[in-house]
PDB file of N, CA and C in Angstrom:
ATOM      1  N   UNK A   1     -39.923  12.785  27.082  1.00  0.00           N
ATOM      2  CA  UNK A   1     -38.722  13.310  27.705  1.00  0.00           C
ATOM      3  C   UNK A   1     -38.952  13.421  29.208  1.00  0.00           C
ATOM      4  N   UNK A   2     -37.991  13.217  30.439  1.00  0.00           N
ATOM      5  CA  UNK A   2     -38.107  13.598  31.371  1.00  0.00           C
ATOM      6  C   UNK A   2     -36.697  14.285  31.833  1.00  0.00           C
ATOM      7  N   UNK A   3     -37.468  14.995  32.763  1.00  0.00           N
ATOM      8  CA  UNK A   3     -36.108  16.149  33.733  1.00  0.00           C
ATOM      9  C   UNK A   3     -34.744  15.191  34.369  1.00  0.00           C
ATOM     10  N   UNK A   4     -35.458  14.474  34.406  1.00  0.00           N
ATOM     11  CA  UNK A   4     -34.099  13.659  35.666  1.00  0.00           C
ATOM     12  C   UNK A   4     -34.006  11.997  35.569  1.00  0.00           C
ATOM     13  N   UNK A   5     -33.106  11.230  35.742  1.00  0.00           N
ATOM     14  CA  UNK A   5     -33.002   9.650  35.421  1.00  0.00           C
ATOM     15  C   UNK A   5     -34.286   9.233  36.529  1.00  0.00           C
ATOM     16  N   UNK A   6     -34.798   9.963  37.513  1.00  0.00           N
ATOM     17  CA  UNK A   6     -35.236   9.129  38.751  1.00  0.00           C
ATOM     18  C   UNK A   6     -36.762   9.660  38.007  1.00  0.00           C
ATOM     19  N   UNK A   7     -37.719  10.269  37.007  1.00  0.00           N
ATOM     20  CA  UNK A   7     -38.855  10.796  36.899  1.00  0.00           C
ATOM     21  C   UNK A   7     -38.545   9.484  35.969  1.00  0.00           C
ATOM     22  N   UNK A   8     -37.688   9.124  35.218  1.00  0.00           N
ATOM     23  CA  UNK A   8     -37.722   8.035  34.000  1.00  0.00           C
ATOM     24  C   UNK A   8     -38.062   6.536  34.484  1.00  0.00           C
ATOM     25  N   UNK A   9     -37.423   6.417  35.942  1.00  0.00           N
ATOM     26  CA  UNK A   9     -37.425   5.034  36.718  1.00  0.00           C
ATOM     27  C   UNK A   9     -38.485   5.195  37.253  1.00  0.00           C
ATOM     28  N   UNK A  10     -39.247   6.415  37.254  1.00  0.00           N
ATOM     29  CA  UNK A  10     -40.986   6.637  38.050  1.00  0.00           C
ATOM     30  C   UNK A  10     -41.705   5.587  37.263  1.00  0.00           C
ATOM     31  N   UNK A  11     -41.079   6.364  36.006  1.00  0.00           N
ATOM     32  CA  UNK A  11     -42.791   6.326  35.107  1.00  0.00           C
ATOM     33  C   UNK A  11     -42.237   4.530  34.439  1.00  0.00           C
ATOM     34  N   UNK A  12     -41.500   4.280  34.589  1.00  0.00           N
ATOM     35  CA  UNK A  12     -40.922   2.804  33.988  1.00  0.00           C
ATOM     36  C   UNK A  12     -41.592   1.848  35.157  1.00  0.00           C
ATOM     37  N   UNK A  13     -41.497   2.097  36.633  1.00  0.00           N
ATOM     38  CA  UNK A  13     -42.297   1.309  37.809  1.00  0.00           C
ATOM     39  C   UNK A  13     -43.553   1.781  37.241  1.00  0.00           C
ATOM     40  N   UNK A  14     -44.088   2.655  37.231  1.00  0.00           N
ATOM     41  CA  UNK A  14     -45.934   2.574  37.032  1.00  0.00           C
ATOM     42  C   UNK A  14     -46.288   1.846  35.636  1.00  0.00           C
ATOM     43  N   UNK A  15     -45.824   1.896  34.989  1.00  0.00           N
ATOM     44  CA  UNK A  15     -45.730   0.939  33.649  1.00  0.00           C
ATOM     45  C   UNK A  15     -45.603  -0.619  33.580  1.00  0.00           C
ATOM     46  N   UNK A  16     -45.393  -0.838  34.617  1.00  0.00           N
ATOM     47  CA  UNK A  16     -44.631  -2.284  35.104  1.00  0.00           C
ATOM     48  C   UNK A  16     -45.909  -2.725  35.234  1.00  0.00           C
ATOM     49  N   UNK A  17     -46.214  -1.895  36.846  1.00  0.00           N
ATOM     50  CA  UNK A  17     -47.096  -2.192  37.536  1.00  0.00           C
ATOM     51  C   UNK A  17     -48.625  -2.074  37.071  1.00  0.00           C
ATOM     52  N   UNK A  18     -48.991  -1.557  35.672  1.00  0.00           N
ATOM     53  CA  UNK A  18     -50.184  -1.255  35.531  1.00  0.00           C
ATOM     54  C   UNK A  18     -50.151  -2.590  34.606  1.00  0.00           C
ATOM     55  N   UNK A  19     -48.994  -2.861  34.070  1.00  0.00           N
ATOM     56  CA  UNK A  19     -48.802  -4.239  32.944  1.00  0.00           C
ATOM     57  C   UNK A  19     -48.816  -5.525  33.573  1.00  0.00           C
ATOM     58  N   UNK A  20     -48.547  -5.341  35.103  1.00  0.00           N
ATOM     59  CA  UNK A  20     -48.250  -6.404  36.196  1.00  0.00           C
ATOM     60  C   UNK A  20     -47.144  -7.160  35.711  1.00  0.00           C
ATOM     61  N   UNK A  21     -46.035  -7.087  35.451  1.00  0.00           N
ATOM     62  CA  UNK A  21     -44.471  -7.226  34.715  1.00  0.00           C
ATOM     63  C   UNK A  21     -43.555  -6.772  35.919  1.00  0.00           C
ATOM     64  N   UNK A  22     -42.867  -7.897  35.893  1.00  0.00           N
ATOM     65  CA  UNK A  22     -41.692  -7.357  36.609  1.00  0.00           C
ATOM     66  C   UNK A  22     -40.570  -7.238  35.863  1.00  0.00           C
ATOM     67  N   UNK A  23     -39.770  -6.132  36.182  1.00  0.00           N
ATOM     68  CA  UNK A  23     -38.694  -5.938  35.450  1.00  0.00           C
ATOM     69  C   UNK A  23     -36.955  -6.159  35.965  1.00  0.00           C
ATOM     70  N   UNK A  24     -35.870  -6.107  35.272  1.00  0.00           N
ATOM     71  CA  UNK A  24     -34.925  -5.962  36.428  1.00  0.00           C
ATOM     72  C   UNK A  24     -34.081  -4.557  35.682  1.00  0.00           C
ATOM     73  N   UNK A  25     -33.483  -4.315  36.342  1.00  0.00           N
ATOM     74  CA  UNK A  25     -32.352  -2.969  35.963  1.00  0.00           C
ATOM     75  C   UNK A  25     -31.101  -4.386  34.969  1.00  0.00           C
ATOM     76  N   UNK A  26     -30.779  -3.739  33.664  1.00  0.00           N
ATOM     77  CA  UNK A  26     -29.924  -4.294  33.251  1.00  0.00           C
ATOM     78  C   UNK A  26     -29.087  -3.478  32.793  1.00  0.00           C
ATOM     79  N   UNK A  27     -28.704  -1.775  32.891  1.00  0.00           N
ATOM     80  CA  UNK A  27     -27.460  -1.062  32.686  1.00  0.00           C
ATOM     81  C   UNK A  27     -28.484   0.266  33.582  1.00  0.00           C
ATOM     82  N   UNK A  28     -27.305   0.798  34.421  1.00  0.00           N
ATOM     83  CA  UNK A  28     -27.811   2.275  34.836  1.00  0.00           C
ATOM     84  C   UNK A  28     -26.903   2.698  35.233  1.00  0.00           C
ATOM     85  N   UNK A  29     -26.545   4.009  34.706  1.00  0.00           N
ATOM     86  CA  UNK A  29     -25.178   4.659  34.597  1.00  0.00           C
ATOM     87  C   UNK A  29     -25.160   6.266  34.249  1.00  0.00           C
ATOM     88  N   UNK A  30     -24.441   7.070  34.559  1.00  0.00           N
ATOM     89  CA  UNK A  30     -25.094   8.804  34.978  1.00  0.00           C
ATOM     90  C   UNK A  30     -25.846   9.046  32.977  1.00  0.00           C
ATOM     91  N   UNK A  31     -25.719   8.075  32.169  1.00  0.00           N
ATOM     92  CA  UNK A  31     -26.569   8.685  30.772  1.00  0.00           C
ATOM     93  C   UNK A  31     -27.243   7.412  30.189  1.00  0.00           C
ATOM     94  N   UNK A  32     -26.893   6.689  31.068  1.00  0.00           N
ATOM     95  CA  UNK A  32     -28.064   4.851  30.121  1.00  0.00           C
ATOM     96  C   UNK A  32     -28.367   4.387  31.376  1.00  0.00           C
ATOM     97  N   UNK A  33     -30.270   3.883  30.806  1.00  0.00           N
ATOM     98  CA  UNK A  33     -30.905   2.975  31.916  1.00  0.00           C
ATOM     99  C   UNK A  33     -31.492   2.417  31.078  1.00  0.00           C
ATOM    100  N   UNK A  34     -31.661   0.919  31.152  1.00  0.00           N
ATOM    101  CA  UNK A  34     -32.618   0.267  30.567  1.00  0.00           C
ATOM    102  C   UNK A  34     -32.428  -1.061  31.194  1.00  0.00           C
ATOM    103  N   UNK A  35     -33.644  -1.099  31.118  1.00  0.00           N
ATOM    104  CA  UNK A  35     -34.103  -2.884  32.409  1.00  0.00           C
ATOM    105  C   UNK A  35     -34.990  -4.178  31.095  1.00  0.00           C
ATOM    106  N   UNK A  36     -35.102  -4.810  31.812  1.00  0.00           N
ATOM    107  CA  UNK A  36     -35.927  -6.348  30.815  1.00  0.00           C
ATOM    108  C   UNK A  36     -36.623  -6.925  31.450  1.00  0.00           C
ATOM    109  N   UNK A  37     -37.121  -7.501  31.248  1.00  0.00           N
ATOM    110  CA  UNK A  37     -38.400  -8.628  31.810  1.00  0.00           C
ATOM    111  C   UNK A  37     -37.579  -9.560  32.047  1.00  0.00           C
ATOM    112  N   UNK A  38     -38.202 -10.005  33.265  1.00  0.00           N
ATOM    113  CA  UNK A  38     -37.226 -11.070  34.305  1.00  0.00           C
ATOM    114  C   UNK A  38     -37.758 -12.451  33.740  1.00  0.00           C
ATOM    115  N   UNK A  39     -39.122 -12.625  32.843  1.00  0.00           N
ATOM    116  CA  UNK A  39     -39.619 -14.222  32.626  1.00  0.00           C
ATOM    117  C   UNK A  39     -38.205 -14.549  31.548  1.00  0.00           C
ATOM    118  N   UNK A  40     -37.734 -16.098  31.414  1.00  0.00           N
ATOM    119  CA  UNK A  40     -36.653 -16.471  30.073  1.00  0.00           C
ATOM    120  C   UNK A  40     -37.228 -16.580  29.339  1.00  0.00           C
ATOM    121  N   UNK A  41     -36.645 -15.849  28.426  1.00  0.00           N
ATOM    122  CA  UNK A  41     -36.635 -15.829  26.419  1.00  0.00           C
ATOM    123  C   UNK A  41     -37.862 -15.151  25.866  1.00  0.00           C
ATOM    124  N   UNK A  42     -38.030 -13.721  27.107  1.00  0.00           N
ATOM    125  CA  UNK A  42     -38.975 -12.750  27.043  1.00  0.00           C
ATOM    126  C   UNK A  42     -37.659 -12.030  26.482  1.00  0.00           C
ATOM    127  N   UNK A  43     -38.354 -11.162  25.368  1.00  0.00           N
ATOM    128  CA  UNK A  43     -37.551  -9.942  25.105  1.00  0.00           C
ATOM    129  C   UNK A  43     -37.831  -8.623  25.239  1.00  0.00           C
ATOM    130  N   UNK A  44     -38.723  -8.490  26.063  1.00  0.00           N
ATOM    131  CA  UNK A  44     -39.068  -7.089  26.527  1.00  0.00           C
ATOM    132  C   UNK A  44     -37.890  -5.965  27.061  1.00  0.00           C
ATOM    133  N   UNK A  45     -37.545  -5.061  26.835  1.00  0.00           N
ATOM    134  CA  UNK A  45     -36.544  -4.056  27.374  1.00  0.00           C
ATOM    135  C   UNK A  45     -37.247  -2.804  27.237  1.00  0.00           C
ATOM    136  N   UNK A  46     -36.644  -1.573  28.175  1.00  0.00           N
ATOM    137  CA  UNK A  46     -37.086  -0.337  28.566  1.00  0.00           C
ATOM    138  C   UNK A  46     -35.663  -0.023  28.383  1.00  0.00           C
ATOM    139  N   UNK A  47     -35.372   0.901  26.725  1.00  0.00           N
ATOM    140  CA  UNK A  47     -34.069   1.622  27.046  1.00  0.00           C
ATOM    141  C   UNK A  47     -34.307   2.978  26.668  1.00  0.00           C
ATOM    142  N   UNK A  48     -33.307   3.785  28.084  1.00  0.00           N
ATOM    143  CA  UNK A  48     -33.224   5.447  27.903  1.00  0.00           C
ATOM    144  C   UNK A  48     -31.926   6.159  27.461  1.00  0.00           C
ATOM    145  N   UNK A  49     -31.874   7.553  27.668  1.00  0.00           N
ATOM    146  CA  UNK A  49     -30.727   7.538  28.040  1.00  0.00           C
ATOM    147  C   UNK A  49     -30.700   8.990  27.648  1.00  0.00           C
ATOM    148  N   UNK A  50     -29.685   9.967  28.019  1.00  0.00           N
ATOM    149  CA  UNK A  50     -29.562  11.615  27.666  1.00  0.00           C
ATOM    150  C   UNK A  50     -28.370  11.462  26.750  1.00  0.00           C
ATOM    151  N   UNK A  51     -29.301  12.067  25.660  1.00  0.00           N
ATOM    152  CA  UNK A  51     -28.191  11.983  24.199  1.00  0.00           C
ATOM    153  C   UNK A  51     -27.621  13.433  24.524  1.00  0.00           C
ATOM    154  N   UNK A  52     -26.324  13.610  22.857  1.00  0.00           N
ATOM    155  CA  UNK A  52     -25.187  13.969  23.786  1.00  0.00           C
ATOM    156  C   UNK A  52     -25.673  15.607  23.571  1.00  0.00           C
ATOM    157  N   UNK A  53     -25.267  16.894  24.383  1.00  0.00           N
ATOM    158  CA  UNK A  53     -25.655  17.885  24.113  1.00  0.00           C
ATOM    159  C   UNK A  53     -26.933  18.342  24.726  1.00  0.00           C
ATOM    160  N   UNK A  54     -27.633  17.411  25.305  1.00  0.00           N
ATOM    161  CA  UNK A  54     -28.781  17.459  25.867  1.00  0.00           C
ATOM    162  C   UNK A  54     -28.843  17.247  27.444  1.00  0.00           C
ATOM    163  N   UNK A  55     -29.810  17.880  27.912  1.00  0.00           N
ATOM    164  CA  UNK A  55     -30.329  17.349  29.655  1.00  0.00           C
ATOM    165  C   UNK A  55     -31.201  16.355  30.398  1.00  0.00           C
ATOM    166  N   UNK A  56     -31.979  16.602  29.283  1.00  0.00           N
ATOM    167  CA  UNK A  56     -33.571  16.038  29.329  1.00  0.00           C
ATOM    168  C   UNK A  56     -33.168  13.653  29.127  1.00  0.00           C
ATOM    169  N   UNK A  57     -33.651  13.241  29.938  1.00  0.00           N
ATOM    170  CA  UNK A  57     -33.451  11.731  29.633  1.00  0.00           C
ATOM    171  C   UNK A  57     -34.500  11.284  28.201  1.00  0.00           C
ATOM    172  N   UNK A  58     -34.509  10.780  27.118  1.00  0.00           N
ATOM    173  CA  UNK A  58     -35.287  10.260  26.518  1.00  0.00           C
ATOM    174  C   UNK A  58     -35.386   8.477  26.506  1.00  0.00           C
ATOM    175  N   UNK A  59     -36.792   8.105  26.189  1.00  0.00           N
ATOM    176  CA  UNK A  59     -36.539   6.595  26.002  1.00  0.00           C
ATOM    177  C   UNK A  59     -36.631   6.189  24.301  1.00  0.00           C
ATOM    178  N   UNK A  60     -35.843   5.585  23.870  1.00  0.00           N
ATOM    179  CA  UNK A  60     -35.413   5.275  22.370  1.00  0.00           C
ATOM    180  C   UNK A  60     -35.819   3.766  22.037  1.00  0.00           C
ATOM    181  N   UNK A  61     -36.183   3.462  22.723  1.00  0.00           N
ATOM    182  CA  UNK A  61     -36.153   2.012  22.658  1.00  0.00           C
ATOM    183  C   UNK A  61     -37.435   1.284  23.469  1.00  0.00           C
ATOM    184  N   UNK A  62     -38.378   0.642  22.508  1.00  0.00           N
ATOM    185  CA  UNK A  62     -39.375   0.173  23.759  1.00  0.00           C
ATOM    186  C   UNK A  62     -39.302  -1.357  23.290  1.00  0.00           C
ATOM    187  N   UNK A  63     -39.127  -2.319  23.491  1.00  0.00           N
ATOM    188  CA  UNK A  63     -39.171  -3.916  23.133  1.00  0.00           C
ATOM    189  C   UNK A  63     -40.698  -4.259  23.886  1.00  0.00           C
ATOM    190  N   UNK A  64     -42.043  -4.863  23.277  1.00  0.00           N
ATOM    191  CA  UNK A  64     -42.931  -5.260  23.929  1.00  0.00           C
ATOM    192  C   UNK A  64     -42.510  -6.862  24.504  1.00  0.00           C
ATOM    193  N   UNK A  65     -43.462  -7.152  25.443  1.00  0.00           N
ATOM    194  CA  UNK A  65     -43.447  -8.187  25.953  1.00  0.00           C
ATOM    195  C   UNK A  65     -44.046  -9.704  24.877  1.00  0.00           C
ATOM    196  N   UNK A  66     -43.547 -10.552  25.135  1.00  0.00           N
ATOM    197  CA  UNK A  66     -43.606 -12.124  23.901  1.00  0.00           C
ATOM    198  C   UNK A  66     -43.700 -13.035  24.730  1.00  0.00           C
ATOM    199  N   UNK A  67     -43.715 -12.491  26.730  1.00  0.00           N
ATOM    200  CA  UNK A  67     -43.905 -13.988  27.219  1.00  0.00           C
ATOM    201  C   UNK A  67     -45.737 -13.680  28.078  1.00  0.00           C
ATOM    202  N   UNK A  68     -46.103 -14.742  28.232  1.00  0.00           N
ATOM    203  CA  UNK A  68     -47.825 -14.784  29.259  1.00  0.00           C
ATOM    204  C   UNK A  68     -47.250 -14.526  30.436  1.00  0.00           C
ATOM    205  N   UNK A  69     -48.283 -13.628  30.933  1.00  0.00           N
ATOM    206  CA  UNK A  69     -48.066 -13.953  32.477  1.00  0.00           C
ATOM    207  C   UNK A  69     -48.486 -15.244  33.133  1.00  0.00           C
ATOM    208  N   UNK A  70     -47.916 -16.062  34.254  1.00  0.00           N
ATOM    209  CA  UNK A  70     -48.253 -17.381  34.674  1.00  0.00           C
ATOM    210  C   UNK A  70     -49.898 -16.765  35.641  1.00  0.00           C
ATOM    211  N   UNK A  71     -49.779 -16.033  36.614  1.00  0.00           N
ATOM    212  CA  UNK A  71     -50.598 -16.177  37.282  1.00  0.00           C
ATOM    213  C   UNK A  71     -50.977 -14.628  37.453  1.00  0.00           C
ATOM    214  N   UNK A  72     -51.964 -13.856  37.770  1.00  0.00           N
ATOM    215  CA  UNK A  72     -52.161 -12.320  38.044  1.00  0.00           C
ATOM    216  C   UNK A  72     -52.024 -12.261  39.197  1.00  0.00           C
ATOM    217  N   UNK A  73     -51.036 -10.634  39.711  1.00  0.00           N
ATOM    218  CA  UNK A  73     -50.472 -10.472  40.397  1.00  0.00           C
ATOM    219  C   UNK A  73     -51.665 -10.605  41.394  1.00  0.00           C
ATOM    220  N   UNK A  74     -51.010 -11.053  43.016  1.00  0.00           N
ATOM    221  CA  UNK A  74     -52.148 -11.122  44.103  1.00  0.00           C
ATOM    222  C   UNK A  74     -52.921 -12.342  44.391  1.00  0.00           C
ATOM    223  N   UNK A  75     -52.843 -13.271  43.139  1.00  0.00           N
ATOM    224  CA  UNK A  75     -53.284 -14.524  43.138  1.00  0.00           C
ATOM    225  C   UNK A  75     -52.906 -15.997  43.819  1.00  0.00           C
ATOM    226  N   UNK A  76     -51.675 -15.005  44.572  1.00  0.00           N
ATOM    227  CA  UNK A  76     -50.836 -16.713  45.283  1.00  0.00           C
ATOM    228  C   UNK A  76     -51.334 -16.859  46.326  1.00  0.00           C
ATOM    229  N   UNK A  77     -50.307 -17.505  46.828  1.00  0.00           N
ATOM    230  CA  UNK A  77     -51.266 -17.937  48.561  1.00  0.00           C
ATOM    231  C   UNK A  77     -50.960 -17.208  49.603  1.00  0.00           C
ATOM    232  N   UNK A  78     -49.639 -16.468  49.484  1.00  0.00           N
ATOM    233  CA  UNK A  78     -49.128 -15.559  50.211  1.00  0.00           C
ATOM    234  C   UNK A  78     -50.219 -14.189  50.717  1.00  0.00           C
ATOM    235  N   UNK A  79     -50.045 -14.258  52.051  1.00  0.00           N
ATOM    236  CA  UNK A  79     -51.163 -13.329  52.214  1.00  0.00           C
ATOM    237  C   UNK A  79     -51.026 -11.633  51.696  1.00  0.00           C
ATOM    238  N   UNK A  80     -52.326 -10.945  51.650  1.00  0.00           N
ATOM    239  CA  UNK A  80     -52.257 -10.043  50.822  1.00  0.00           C
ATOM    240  C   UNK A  80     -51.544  -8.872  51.640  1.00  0.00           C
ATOM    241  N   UNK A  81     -50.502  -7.826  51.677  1.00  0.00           N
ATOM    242  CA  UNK A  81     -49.823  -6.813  52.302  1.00  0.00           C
ATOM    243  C   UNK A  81     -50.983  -5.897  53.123  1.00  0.00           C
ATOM    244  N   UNK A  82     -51.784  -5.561  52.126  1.00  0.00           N
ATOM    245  CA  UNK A  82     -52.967  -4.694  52.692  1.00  0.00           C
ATOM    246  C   UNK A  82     -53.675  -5.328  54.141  1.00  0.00           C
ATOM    247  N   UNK A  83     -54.254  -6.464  53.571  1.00  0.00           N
ATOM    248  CA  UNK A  83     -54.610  -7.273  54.834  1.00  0.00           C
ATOM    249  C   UNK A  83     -53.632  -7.444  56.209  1.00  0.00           C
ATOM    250  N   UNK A  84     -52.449  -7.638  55.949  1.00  0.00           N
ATOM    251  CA  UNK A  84     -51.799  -8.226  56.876  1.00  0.00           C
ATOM    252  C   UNK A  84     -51.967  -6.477  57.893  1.00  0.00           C
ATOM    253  N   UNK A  85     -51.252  -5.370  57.064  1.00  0.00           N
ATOM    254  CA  UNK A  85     -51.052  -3.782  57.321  1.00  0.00           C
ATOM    255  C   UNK A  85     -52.431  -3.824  58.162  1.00  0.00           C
ATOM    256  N   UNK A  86     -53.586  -3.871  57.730  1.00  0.00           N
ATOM    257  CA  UNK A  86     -54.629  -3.551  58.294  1.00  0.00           C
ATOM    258  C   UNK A  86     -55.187  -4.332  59.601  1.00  0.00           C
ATOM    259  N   UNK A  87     -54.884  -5.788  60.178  1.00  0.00           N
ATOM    260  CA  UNK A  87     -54.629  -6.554  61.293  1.00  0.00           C
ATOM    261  C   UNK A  87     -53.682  -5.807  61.741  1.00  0.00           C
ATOM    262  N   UNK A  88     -52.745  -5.556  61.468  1.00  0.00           N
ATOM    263  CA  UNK A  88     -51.934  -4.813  62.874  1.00  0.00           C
ATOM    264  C   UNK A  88     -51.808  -3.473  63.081  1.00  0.00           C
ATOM    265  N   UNK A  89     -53.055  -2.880  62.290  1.00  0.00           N
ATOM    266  CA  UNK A  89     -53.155  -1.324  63.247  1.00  0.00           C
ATOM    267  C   UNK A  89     -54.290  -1.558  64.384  1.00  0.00           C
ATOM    268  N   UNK A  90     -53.905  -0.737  65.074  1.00  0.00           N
ATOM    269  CA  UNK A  90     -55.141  -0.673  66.461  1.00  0.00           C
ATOM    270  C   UNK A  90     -56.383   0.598  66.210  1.00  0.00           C
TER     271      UNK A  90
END
Protein backbone atom coordinates (compact mmCIF):
# COMPACT_ATOMS: atom_id res chain seq x y z
CA UNK A 1 0.00 0.00 0.00
CA UNK A 2 1.17 3.52 -0.39
CA UNK A 3 -0.02 7.09 1.01
CA UNK A 4 -0.17 8.94 -2.23
CA UNK A 5 -0.21 8.11 -6.31
CA UNK A 6 3.40 9.94 -6.43
CA UNK A 7 5.14 7.27 -3.41
CA UNK A 8 3.49 4.48 -6.02
CA UNK A 9 5.28 6.16 -9.25
CA UNK A 10 8.52 6.27 -6.69
CA UNK A 11 8.71 2.88 -6.00
CA UNK A 12 7.47 1.74 -9.79
CA UNK A 13 10.83 4.09 -11.17
CA UNK A 14 13.21 2.24 -8.65
CA UNK A 15 11.82 -1.05 -9.83
CA UNK A 16 12.40 -0.19 -13.38
CA UNK A 17 15.61 0.92 -12.75
CA UNK A 18 17.02 -1.85 -10.57
CA UNK A 19 15.36 -4.32 -13.51
CA UNK A 20 16.99 -1.85 -16.11
CA UNK A 21 13.30 -1.78 -17.99
CA UNK A 22 11.90 0.99 -19.30
CA UNK A 23 8.47 1.60 -18.87
CA UNK A 24 5.77 4.01 -20.31
CA UNK A 25 2.64 5.48 -18.35
CA UNK A 26 -0.37 3.78 -20.09
CA UNK A 27 -3.52 5.17 -17.86
CA UNK A 28 -3.03 7.79 -14.90
CA UNK A 29 -5.95 9.31 -13.55
CA UNK A 30 -6.87 10.78 -9.77
CA UNK A 31 -7.61 6.48 -8.86
CA UNK A 32 -5.71 4.27 -11.84
CA UNK A 33 -1.99 4.15 -12.82
CA UNK A 34 -0.52 1.54 -14.59
CA UNK A 35 2.39 1.68 -17.24
CA UNK A 36 4.02 -1.39 -19.64
CA UNK A 37 7.15 -2.16 -21.03
CA UNK A 38 7.96 -0.15 -24.02
CA UNK A 39 9.96 -3.45 -25.92
CA UNK A 40 6.80 -5.04 -28.73
CA UNK A 41 4.87 -8.03 -27.69
CA UNK A 42 6.38 -7.64 -24.09
CA UNK A 43 3.55 -7.98 -21.74
CA UNK A 44 4.80 -6.62 -18.73
CA UNK A 45 2.33 -4.02 -16.88
CA UNK A 46 2.43 -2.22 -13.37
CA UNK A 47 -1.33 -1.76 -12.40
CA UNK A 48 -2.58 0.36 -9.24
CA UNK A 49 -5.13 2.07 -8.17
CA UNK A 50 -7.31 3.32 -4.73
CA UNK A 51 -10.22 0.98 -4.43
CA UNK A 52 -13.44 2.40 -3.57
CA UNK A 53 -13.86 3.53 0.20
CA UNK A 54 -10.28 3.64 0.67
CA UNK A 55 -7.14 6.26 0.63
CA UNK A 56 -4.24 4.28 0.57
CA UNK A 57 -3.12 3.45 -3.52
CA UNK A 58 -2.70 -0.42 -3.88
CA UNK A 59 -0.98 -2.37 -6.80
CA UNK A 60 -3.34 -5.41 -7.97
CA UNK A 61 -1.77 -6.34 -10.79
CA UNK A 62 1.93 -7.21 -11.53
CA UNK A 63 2.47 -8.76 -15.33
CA UNK A 64 6.35 -9.99 -15.38
CA UNK A 65 8.48 -9.23 -18.17
CA UNK A 66 8.61 -12.13 -21.54
CA UNK A 67 10.92 -9.87 -23.57
CA UNK A 68 15.39 -9.94 -23.21
CA UNK A 69 16.93 -7.02 -22.75
CA UNK A 70 18.99 -6.10 -26.14
CA UNK A 71 21.92 -4.49 -24.53
CA UNK A 72 22.64 -3.45 -20.49
CA UNK A 73 21.88 -0.20 -19.64
CA UNK A 74 25.23 2.15 -20.12
CA UNK A 75 26.57 -0.07 -22.78
CA UNK A 76 26.08 2.22 -25.92
CA UNK A 77 28.32 4.57 -27.31
CA UNK A 78 26.72 7.53 -26.03
CA UNK A 79 28.84 9.02 -23.50
CA UNK A 80 28.27 8.23 -19.89
CA UNK A 81 26.13 11.39 -17.90
CA UNK A 82 28.44 10.99 -14.90
CA UNK A 83 31.49 11.48 -16.99
CA UNK A 84 30.34 14.17 -19.10
CA UNK A 85 28.82 16.05 -15.27
CA UNK A 86 32.24 15.48 -13.94
CA UNK A 87 34.42 17.28 -17.10
CA UNK A 88 32.47 20.24 -16.60
CA UNK A 89 32.81 20.99 -12.98
CA UNK A 90 35.86 23.13 -12.08
Amino acid sequence: MFDTKKKLKYAVIKWAMSTQRVFRTHISNPTNYTVKCVETGCSAKVHGHVPKYNIHWVVTNVVPHNCVRKKPVGSSSKPDFNSHCATHVY
